[in-house]
Protein backbone atom coordinates (compact mmCIF):
# COMPACT_ATOMS: atom_id res chain seq x y z
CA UNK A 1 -0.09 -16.78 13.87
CA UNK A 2 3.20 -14.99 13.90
CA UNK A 3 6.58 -15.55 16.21
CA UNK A 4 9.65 -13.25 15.52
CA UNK A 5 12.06 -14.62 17.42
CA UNK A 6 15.39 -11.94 18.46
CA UNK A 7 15.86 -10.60 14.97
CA UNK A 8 18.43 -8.92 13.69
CA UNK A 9 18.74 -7.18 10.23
CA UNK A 10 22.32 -5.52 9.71
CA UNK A 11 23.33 -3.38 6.56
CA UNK A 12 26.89 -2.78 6.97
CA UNK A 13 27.02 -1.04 10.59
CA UNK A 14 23.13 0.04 10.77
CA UNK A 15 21.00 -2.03 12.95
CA UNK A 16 17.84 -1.88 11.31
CA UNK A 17 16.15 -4.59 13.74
CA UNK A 18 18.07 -5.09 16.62
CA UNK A 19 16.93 -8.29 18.59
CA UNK A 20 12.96 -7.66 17.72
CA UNK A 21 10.70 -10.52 19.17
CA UNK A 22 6.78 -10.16 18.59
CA UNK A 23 3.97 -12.07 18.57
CA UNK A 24 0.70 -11.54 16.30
CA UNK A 25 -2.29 -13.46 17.54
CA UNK A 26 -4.56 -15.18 15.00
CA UNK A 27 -7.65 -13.27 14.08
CA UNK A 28 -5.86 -10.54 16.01
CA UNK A 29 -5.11 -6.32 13.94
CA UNK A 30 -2.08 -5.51 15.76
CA UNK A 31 -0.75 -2.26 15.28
CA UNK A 32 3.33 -1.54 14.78
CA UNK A 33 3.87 2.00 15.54
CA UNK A 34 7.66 4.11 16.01
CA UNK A 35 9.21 6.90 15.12
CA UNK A 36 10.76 6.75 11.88
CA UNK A 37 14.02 5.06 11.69
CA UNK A 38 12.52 2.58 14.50
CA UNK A 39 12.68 -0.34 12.06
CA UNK A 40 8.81 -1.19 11.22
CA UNK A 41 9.24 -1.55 7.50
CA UNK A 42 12.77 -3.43 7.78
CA UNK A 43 10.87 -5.77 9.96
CA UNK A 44 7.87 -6.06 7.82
CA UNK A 45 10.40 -6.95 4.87
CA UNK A 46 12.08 -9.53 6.62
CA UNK A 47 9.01 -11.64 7.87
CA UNK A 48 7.57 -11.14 4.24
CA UNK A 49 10.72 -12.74 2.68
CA UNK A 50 12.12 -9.59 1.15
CA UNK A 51 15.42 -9.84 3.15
CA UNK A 52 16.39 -12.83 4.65
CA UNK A 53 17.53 -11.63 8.73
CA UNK A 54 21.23 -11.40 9.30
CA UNK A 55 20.37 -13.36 12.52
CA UNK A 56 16.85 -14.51 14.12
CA UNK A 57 13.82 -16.79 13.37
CA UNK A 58 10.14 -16.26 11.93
CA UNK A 59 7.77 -18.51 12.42
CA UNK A 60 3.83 -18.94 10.84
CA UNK A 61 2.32 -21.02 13.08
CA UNK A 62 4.29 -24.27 13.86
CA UNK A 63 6.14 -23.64 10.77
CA UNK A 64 9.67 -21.88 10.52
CA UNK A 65 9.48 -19.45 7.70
CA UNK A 66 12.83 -17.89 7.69
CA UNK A 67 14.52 -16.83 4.32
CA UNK A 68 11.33 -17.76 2.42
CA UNK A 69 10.69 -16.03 -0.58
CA UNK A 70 7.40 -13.33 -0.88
CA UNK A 71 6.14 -15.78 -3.76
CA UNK A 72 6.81 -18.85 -1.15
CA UNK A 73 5.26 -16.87 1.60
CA UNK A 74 2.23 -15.87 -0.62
CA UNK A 75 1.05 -19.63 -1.29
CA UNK A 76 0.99 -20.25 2.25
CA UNK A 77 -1.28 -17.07 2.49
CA UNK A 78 1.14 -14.41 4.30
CA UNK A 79 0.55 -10.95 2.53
CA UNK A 80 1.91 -7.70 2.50
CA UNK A 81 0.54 -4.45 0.82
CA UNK A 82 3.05 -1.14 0.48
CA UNK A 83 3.24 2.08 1.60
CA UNK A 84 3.65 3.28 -2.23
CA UNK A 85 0.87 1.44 -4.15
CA UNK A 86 1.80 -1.45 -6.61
CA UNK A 87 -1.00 -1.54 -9.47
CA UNK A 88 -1.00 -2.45 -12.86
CA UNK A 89 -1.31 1.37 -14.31
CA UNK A 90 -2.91 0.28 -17.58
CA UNK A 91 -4.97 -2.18 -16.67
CA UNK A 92 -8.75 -1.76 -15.17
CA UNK A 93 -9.79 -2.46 -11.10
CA UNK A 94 -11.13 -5.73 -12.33
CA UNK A 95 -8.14 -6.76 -14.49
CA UNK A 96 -5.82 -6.10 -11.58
CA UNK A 97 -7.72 -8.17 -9.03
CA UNK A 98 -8.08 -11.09 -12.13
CA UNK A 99 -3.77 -10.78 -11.97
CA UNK A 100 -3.48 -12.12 -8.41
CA UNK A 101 -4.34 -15.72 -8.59
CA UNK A 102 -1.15 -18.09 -9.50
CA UNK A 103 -1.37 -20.88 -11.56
CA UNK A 104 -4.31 -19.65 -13.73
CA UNK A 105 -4.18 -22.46 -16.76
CA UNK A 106 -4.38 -19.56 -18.88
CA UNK A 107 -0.52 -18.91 -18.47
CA UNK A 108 -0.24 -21.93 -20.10
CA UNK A 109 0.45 -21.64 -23.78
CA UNK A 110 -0.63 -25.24 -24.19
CA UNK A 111 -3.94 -24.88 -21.89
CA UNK A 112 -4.86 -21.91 -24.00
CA UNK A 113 -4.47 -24.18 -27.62
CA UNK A 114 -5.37 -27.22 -26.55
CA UNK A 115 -8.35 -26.87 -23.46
CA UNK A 116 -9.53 -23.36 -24.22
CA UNK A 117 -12.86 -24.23 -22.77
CA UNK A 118 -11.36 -25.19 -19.06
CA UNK A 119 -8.84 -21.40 -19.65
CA UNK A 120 -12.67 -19.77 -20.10
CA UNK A 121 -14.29 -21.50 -17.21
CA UNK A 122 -11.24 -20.53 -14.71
CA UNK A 123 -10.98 -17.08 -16.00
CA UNK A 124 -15.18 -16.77 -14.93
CA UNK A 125 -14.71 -18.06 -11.73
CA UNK A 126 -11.96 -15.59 -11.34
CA UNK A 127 -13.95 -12.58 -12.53
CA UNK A 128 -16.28 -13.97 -10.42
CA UNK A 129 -14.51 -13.26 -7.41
CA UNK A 130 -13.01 -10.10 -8.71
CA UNK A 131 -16.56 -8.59 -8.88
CA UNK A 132 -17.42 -10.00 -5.34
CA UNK A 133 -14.08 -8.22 -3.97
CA UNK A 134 -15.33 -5.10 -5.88
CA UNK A 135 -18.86 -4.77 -4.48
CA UNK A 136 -17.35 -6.03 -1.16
CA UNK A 137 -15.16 -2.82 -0.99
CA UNK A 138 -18.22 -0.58 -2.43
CA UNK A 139 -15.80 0.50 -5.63
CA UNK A 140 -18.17 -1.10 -8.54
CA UNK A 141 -17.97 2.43 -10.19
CA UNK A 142 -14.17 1.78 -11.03
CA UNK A 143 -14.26 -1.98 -11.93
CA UNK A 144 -13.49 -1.01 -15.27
CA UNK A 145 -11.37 2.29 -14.51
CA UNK A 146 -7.84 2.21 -14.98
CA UNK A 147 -6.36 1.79 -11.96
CA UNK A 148 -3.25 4.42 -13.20
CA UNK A 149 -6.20 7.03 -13.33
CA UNK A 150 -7.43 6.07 -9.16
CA UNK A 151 -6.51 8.31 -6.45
CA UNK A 152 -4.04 7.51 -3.90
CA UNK A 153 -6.90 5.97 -1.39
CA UNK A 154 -9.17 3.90 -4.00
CA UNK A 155 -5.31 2.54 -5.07
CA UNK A 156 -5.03 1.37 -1.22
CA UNK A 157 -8.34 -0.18 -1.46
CA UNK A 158 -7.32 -2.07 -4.68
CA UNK A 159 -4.18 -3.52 -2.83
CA UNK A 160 -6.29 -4.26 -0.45
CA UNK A 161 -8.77 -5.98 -2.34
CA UNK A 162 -5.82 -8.20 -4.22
CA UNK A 163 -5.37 -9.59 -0.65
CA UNK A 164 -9.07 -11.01 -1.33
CA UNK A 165 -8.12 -12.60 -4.47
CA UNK A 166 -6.74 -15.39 -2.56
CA UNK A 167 -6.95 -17.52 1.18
CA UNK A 168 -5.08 -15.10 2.59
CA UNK A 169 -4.51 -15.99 6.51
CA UNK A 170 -2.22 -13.16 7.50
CA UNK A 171 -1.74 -9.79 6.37
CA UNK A 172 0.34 -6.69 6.52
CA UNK A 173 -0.21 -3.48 5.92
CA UNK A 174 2.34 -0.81 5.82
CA UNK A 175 1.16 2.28 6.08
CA UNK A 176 -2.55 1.72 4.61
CA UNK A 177 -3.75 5.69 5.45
CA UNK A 178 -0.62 7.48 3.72
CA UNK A 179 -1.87 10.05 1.90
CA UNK A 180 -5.48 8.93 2.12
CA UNK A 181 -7.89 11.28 2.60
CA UNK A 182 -10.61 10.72 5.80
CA UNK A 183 -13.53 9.62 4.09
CA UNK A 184 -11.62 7.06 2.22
CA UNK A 185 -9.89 5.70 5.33
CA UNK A 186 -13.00 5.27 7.05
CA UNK A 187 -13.77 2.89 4.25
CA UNK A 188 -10.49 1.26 4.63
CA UNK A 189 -10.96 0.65 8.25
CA UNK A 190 -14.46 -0.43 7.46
CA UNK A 191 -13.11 -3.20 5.11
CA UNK A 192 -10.41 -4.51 7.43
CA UNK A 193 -12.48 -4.78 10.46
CA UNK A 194 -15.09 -6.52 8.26
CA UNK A 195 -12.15 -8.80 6.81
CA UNK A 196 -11.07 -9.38 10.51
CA UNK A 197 -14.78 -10.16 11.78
CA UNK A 198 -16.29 -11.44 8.64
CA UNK A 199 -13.14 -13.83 7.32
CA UNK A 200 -11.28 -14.62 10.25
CA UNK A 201 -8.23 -12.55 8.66
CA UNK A 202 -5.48 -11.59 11.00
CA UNK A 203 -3.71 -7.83 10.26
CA UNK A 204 -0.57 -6.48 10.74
CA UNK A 205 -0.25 -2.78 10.54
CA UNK A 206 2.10 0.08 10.20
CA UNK A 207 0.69 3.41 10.89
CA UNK A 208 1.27 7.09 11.63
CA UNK A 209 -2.55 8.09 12.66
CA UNK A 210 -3.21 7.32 16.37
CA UNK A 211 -6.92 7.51 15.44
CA UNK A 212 -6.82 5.09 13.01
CA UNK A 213 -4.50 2.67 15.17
CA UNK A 214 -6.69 3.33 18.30
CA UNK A 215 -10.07 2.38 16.58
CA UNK A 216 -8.66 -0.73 14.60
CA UNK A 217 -5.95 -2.25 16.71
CA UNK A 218 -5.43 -4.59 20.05
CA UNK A 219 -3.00 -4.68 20.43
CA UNK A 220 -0.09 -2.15 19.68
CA UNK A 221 3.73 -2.54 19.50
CA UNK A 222 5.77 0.12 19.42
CA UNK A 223 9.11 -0.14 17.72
CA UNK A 224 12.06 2.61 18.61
CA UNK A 225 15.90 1.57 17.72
CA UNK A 226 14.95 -1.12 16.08
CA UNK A 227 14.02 -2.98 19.17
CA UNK A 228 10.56 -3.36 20.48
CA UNK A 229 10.01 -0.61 23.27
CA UNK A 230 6.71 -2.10 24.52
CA UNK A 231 3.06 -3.49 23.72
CA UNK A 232 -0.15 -2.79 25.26
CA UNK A 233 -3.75 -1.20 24.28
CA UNK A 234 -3.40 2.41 22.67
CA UNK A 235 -3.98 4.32 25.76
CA UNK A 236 -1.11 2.21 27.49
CA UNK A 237 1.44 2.97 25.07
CA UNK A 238 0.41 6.64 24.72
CA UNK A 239 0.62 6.98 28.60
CA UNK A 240 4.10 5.10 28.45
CA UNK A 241 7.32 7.36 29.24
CA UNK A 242 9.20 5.70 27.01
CA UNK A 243 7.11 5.81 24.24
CA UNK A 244 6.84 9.44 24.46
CA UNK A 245 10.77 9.89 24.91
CA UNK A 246 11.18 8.14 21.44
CA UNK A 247 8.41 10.23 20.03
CA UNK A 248 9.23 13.59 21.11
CA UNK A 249 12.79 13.05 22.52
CA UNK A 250 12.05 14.24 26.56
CA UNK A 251 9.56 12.55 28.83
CA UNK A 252 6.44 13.48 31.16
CA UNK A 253 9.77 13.75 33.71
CA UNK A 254 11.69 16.62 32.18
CA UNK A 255 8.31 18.36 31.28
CA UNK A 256 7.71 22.35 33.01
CA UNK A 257 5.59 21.77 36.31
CA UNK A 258 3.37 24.40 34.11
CA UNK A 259 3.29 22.35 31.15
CA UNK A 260 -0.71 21.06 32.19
CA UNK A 261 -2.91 20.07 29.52
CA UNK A 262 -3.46 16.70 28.74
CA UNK A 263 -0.82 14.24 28.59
């Protein structure tokens, strides 16, 4: 689904991503993990079309995506959600999930004058799907909330649910369970793996939890330097000496022979 081939991101002297190359499977949820610093979100900014690399290619498919713009990248359904949530404060659930679809004829001052009936029809369909994405993440009670007055997880789930809105075929989540509480994140990761089962969608996923990661994602990449340190299941990179040298700065090597415990 995705290639990232050697990618570099420079700002000034700071490598960001320093020769990255991944690959996300189709229908895959891979998980991106790292320290911070490592380069995760740079990365995820590049491939989305927020910065365009200082060096390196991105490809969707067959197609070479490099230096395309998030609105270019979102018509050919590659997605990205944010750490910090991006809603329409003052609008309701339902009114934010109605927002997502482009080319709605009712942003057309002349559609709305002159074929008001075909504006109504769209907007129904829309609303439509807005209420299926609702009951589909079990949030019907907010529909018609403001989404400024949701907490920090039912905001994830809306962000979420505006990747519904359209045929999205790739999507990536940065940071999903930041600041979410446990029962809500169980509902997150009960959404996504429905998404990835259910719709064939294929994730992308920054995340701190290792219990999250390790019941969602196959595989895992793990990012440290900006370069990518290794990929394998979750127990393989948490049994990995270098991944534990760029998490805690010393590996199982320089550990007291009394140390013990589990590793």
């Amino acid at each position: 689904m995705i290639r990232v081939d050697d990618l570099h991101m420079h700002f000034g002297g700071i490598r960001a991503v320093d020769g990255a190359s991944i690959e996300i499977a189709e229908g895959s949820i891979t998980g991106l993990i790292g320290p911070n610093g490592a380069g995760k979100t740079t990365l995820f900014n590049v491939i989305a079309g927020h910065y365009r690399p200082t060096s390196g290619r991105v490809w969707l498919g067959d197609e070479d995506i490099t230096g395309l713009t998030p609105h270019e990248l979102f018509a050919k359904g590659l997605l990205r959600t944010f750490q910090i949530a991006h809603e329409f404060s003052t609008l309701s659930v339902r009114e934010n999930l109605m927002m997502v679809p482009g080319g709605q004829p009712g942003e057309s001052l002349v559609d709305v004058w002159l074929r008001p009936s075909k504006v109504r029809a769209i907007e129904e369909n829309v609303r439509k799907r807005a209420d299926e994405v609702i009951e589909f993440l079990e949030i019907t009670h907010l529909a018609d909330e403001r989404a400024g007055n949701l907490s920090g997880g039912q905001k994830k789930l809306l962000e979420l649910g505006r990747t519904m809105m359209v045929d999205a075929k790739i999507v990536f989540l940065d940071e999903v369970g930041a600041g979410v509480n446990r029962t809500l994140l169980n509902t997150l990761g009960d959404a996504i793996i429905r998404l990835n089962k259910e719709r064939g969608y294929t994730f992308c996923m920054i995340e701190h939890d290792m219990d999250f990661i390790g019941r969602l994602c196959d595989p895992v990449i793990v990012m440290a330097e900006g370069k990518v340190l290794t990929e394998g299941t979750v127990q393989e990179v948490k049994a990995n000496e270098q991944v534990i040298e760029a998490y805690l700065g010393t590996g199982l090597k320089n550990r007291p022979a009394n140390a013990g415990g589990k590793q």
